[in-house]
PDB file of N, CA and C in Angstrom:
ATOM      1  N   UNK A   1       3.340 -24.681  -8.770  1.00  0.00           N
ATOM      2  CA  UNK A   1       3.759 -23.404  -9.269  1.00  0.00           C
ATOM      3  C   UNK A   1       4.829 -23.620 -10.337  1.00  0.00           C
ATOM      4  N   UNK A   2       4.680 -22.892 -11.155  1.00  0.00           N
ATOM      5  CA  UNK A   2       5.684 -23.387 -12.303  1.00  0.00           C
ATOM      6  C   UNK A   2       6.647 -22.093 -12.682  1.00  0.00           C
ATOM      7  N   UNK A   3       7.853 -22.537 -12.563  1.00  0.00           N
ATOM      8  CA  UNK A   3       9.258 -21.783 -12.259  1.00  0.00           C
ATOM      9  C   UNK A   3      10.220 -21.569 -13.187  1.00  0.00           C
ATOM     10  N   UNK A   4       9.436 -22.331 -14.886  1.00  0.00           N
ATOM     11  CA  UNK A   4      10.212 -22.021 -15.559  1.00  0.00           C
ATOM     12  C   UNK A   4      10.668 -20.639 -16.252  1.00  0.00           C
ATOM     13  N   UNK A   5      11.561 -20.166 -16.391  1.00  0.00           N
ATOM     14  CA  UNK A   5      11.552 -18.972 -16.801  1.00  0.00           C
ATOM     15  C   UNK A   5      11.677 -18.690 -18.207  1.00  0.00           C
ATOM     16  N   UNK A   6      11.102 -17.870 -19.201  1.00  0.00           N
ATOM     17  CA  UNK A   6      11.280 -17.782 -20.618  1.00  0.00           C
ATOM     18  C   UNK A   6      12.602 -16.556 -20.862  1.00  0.00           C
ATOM     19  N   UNK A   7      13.208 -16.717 -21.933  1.00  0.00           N
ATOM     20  CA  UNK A   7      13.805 -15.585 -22.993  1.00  0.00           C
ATOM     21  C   UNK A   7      12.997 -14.320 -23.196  1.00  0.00           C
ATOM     22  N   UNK A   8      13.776 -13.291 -23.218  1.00  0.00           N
ATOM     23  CA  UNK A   8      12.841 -12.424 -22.719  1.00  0.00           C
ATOM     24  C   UNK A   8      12.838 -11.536 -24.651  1.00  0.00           C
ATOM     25  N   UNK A   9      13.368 -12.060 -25.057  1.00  0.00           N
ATOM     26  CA  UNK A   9      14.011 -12.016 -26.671  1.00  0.00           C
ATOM     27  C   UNK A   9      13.295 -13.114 -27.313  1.00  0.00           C
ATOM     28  N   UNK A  10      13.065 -14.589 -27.164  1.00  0.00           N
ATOM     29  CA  UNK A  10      12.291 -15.527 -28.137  1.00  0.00           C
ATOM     30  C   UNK A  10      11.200 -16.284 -27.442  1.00  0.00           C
ATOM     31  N   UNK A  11      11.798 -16.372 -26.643  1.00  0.00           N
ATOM     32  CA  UNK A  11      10.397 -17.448 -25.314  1.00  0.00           C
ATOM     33  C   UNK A  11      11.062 -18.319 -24.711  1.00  0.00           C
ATOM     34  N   UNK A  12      11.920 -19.011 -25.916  1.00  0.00           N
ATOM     35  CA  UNK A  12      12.282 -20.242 -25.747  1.00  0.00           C
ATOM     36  C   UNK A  12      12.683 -20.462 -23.679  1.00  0.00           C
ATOM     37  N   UNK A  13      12.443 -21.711 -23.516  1.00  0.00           N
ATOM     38  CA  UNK A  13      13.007 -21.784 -21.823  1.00  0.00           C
ATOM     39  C   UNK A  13      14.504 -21.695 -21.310  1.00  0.00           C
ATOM     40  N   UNK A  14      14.854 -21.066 -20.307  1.00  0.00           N
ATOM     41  CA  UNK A  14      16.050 -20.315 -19.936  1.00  0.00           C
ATOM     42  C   UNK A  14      16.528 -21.325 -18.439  1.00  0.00           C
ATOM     43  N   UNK A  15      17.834 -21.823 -19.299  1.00  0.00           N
ATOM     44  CA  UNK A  15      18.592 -22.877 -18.899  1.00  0.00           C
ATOM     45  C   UNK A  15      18.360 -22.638 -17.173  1.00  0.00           C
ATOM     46  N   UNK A  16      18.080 -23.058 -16.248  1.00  0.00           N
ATOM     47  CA  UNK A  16      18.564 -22.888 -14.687  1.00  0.00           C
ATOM     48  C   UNK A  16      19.453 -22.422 -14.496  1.00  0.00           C
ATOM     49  N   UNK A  17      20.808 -22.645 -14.879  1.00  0.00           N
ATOM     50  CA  UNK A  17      22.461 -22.691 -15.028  1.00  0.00           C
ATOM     51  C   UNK A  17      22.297 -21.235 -15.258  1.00  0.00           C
ATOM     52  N   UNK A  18      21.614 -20.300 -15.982  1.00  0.00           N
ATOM     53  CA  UNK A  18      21.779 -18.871 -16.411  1.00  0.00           C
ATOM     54  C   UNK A  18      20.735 -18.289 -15.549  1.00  0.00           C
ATOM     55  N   UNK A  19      21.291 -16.779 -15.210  1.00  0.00           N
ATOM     56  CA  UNK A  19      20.604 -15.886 -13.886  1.00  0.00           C
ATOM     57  C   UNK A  19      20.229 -14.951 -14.846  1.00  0.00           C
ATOM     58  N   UNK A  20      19.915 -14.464 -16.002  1.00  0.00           N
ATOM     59  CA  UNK A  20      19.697 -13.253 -17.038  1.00  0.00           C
ATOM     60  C   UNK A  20      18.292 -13.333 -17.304  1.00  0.00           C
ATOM     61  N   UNK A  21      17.644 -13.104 -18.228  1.00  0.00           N
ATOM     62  CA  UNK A  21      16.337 -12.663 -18.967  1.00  0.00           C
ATOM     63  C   UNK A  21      16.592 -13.029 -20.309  1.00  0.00           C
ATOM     64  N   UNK A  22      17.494 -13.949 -20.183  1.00  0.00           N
ATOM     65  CA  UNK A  22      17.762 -14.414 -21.707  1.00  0.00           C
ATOM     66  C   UNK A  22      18.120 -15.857 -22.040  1.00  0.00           C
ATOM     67  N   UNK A  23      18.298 -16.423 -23.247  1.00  0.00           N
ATOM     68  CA  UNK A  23      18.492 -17.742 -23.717  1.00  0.00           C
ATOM     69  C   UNK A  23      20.034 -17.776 -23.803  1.00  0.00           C
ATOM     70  N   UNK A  24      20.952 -18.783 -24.076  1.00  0.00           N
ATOM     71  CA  UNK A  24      22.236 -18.665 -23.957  1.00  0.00           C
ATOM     72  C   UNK A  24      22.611 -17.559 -25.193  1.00  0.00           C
ATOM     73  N   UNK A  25      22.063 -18.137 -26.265  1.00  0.00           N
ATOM     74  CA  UNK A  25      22.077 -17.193 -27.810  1.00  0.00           C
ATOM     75  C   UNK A  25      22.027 -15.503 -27.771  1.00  0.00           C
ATOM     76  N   UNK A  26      20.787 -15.288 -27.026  1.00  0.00           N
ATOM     77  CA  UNK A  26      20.408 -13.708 -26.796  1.00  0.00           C
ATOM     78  C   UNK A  26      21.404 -12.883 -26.070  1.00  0.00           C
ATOM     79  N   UNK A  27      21.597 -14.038 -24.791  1.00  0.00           N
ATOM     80  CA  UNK A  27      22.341 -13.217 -23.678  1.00  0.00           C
ATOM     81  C   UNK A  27      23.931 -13.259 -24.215  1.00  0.00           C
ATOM     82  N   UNK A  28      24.108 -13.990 -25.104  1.00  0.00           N
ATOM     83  CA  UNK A  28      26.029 -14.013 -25.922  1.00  0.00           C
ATOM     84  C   UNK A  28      25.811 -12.205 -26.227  1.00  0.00           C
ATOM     85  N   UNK A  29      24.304 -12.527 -26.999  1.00  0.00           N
ATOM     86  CA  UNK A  29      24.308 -11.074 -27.733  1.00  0.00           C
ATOM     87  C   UNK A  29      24.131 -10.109 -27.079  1.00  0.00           C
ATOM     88  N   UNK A  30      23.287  -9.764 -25.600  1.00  0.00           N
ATOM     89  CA  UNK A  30      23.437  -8.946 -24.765  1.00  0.00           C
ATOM     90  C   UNK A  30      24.643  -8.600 -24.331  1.00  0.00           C
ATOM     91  N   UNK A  31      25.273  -9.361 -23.746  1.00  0.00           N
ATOM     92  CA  UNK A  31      26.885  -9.054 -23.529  1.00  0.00           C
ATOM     93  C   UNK A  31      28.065  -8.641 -24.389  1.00  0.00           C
ATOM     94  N   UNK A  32      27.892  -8.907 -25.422  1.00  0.00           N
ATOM     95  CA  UNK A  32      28.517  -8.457 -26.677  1.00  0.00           C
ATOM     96  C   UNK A  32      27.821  -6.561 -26.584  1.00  0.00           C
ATOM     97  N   UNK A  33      26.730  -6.598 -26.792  1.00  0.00           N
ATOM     98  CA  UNK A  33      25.965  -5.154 -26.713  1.00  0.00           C
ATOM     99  C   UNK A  33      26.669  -4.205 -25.606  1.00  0.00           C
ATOM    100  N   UNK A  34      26.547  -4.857 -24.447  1.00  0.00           N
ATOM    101  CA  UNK A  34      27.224  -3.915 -23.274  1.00  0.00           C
ATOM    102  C   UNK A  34      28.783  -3.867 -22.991  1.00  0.00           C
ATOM    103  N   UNK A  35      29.286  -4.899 -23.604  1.00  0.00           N
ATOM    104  CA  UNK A  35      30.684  -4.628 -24.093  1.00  0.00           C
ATOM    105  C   UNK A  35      31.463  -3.648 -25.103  1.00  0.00           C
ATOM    106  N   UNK A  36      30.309  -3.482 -25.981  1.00  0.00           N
ATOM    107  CA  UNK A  36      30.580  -2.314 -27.198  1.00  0.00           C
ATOM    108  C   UNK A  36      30.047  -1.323 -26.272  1.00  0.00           C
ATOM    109  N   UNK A  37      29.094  -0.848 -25.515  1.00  0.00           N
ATOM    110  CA  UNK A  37      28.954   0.371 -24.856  1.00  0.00           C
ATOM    111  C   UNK A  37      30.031   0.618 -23.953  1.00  0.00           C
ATOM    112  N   UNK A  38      30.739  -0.309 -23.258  1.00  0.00           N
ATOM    113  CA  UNK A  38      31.436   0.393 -22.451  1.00  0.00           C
ATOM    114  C   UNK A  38      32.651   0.567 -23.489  1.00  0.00           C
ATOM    115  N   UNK A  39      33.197  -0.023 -24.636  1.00  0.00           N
ATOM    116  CA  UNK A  39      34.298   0.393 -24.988  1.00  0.00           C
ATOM    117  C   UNK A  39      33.941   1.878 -25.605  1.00  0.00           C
ATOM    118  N   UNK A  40      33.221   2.256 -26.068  1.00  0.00           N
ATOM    119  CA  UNK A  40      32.598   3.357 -26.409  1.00  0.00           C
ATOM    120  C   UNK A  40      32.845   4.699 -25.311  1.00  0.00           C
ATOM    121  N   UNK A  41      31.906   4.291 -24.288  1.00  0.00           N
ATOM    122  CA  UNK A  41      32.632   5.220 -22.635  1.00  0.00           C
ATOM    123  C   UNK A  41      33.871   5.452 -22.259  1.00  0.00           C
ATOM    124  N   UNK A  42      34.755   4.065 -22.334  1.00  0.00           N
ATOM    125  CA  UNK A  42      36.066   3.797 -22.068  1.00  0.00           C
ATOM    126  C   UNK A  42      36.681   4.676 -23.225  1.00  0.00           C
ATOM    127  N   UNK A  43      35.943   5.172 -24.282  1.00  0.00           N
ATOM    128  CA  UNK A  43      37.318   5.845 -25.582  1.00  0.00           C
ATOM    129  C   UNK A  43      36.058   7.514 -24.883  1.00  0.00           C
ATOM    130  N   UNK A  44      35.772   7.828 -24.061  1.00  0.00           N
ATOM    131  CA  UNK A  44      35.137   9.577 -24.057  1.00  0.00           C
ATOM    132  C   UNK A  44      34.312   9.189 -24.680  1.00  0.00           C
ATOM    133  N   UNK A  45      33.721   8.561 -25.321  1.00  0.00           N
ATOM    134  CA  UNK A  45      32.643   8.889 -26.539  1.00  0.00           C
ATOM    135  C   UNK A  45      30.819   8.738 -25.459  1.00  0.00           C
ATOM    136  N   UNK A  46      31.123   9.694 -24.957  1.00  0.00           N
ATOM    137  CA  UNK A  46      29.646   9.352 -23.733  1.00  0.00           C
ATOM    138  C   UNK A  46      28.173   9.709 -24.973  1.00  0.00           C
ATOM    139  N   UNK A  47      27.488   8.603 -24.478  1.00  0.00           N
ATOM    140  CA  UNK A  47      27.060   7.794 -25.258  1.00  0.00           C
ATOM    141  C   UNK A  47      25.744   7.213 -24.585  1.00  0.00           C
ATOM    142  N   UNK A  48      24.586   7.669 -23.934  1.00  0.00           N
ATOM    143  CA  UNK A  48      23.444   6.837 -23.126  1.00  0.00           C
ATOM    144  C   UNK A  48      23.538   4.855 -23.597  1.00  0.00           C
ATOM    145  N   UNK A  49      23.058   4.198 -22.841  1.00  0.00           N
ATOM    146  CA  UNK A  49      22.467   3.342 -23.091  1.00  0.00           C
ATOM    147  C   UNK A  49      21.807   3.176 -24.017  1.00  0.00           C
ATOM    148  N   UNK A  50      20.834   4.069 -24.019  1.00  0.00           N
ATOM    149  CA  UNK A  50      19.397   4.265 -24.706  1.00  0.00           C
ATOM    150  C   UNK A  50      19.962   5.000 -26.392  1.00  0.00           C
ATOM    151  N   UNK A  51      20.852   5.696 -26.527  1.00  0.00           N
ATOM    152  CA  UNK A  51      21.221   6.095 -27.745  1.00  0.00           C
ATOM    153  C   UNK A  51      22.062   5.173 -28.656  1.00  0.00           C
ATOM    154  N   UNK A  52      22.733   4.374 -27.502  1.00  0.00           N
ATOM    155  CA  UNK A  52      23.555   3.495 -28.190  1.00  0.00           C
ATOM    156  C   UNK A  52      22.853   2.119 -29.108  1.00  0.00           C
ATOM    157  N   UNK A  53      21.992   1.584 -28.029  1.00  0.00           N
ATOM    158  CA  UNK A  53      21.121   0.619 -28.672  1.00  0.00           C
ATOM    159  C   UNK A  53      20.355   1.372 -29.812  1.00  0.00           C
ATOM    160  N   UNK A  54      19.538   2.386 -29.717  1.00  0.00           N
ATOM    161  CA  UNK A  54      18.774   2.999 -31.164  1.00  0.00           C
ATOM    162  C   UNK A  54      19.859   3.476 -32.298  1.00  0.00           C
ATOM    163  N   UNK A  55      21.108   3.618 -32.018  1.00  0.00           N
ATOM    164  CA  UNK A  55      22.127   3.440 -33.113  1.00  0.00           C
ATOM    165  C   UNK A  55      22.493   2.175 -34.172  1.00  0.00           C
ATOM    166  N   UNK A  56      22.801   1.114 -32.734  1.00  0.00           N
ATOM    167  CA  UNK A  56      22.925  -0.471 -33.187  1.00  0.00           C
ATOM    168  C   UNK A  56      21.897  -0.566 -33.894  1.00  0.00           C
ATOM    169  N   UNK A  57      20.605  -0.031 -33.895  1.00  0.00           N
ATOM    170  CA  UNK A  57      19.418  -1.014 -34.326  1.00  0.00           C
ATOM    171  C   UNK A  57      18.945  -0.273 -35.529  1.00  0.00           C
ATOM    172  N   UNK A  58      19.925   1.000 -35.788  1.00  0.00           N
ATOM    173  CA  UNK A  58      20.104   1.667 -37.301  1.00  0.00           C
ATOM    174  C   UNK A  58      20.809   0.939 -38.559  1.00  0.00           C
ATOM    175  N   UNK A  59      22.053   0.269 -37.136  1.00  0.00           N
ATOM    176  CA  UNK A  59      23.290  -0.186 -38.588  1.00  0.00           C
ATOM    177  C   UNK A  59      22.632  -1.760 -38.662  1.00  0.00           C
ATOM    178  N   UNK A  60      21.668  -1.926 -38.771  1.00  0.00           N
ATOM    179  CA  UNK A  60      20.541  -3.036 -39.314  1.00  0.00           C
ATOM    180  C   UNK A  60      21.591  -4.534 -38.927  1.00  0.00           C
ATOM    181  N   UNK A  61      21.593  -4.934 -37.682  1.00  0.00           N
ATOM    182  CA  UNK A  61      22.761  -5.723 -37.044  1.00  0.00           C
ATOM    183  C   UNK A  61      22.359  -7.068 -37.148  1.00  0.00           C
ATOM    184  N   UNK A  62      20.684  -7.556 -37.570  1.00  0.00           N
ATOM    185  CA  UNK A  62      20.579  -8.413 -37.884  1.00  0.00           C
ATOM    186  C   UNK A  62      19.383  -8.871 -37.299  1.00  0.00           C
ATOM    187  N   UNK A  63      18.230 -10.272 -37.543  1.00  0.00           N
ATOM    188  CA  UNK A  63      17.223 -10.509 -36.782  1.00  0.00           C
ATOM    189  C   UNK A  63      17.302 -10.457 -35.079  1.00  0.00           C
ATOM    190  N   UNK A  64      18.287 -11.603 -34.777  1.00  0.00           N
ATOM    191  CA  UNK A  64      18.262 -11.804 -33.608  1.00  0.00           C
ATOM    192  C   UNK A  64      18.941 -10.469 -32.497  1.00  0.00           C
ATOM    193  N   UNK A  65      20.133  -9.846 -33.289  1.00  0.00           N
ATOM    194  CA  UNK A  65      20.350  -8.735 -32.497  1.00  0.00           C
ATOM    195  C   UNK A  65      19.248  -7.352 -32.244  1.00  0.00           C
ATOM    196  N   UNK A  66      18.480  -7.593 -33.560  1.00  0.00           N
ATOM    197  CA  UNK A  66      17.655  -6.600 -33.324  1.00  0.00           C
ATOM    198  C   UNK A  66      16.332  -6.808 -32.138  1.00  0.00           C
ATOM    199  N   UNK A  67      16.197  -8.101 -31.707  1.00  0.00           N
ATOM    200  CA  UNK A  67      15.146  -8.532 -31.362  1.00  0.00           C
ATOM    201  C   UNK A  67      15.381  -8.315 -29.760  1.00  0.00           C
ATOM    202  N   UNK A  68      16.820  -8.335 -29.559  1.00  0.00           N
ATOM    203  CA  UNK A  68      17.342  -8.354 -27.935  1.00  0.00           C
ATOM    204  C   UNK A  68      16.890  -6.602 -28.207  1.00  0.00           C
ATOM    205  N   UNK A  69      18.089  -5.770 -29.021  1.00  0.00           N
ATOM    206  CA  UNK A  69      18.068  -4.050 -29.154  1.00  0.00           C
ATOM    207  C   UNK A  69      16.836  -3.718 -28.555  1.00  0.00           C
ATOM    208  N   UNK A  70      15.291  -4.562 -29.304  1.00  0.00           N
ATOM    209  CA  UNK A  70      14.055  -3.962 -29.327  1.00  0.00           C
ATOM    210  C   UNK A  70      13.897  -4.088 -27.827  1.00  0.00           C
ATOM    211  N   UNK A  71      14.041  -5.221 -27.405  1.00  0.00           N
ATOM    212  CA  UNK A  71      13.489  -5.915 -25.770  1.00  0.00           C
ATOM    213  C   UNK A  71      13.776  -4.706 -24.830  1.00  0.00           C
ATOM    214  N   UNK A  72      15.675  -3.916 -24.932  1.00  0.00           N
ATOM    215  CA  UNK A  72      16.315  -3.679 -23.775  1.00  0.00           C
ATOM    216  C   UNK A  72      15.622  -1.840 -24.273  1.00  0.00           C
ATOM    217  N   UNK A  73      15.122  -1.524 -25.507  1.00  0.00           N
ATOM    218  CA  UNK A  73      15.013  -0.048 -25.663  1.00  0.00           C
ATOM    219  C   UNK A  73      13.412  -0.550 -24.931  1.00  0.00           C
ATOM    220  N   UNK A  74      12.559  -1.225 -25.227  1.00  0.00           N
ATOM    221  CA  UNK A  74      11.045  -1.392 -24.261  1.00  0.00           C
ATOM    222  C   UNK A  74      11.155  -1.536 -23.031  1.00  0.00           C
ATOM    223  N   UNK A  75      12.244  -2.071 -22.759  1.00  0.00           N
ATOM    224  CA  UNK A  75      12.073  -1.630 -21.292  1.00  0.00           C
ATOM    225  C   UNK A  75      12.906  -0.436 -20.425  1.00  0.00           C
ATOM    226  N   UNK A  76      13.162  -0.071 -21.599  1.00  0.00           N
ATOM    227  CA  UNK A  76      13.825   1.377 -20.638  1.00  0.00           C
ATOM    228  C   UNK A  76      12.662   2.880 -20.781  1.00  0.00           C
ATOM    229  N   UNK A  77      11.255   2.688 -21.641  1.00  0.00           N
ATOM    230  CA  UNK A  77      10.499   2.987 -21.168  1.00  0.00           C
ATOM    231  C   UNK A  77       9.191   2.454 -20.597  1.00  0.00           C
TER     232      UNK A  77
END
């Protein structure tokens, strides 16, 4: 049975050492993402998940950030 797990953002294989859906690269950038949402909450500015990422992925944030943005807005439907 084979247990490797892929990036859920490039493919590439996802270190053992990491418990996420992501590569070390993606998941810097996931966490960076949910760090700007909560400072966002933390200032009143209520703000969905789901609005926040289709904002980020307006102010054109770049290949790889856009590629996580796309992953986490597909799976929230």
């Amino acid at each position: 049975m084979n247990t490797t797990r892929r990036c859920a953002s490039c493919g590439l294989e996802i270190s053992p050492s990491l418990t996420g859906k992501y590569c070390y690269n993606h998941q810097q950038i996931f966490d960076s993402l949910v760090a700007e949402h909560k400072a966002f909450l933390d200032a009143n500015n209520a703000i969905s998940w789901k609005d926040f990422l289709s904002k980020k992925l307006n102010d054109r944030m770049g290949n790889e950030v856009e590629k996580v943005i796309n992953r986490e807005l597909n799976s929230l439907y």
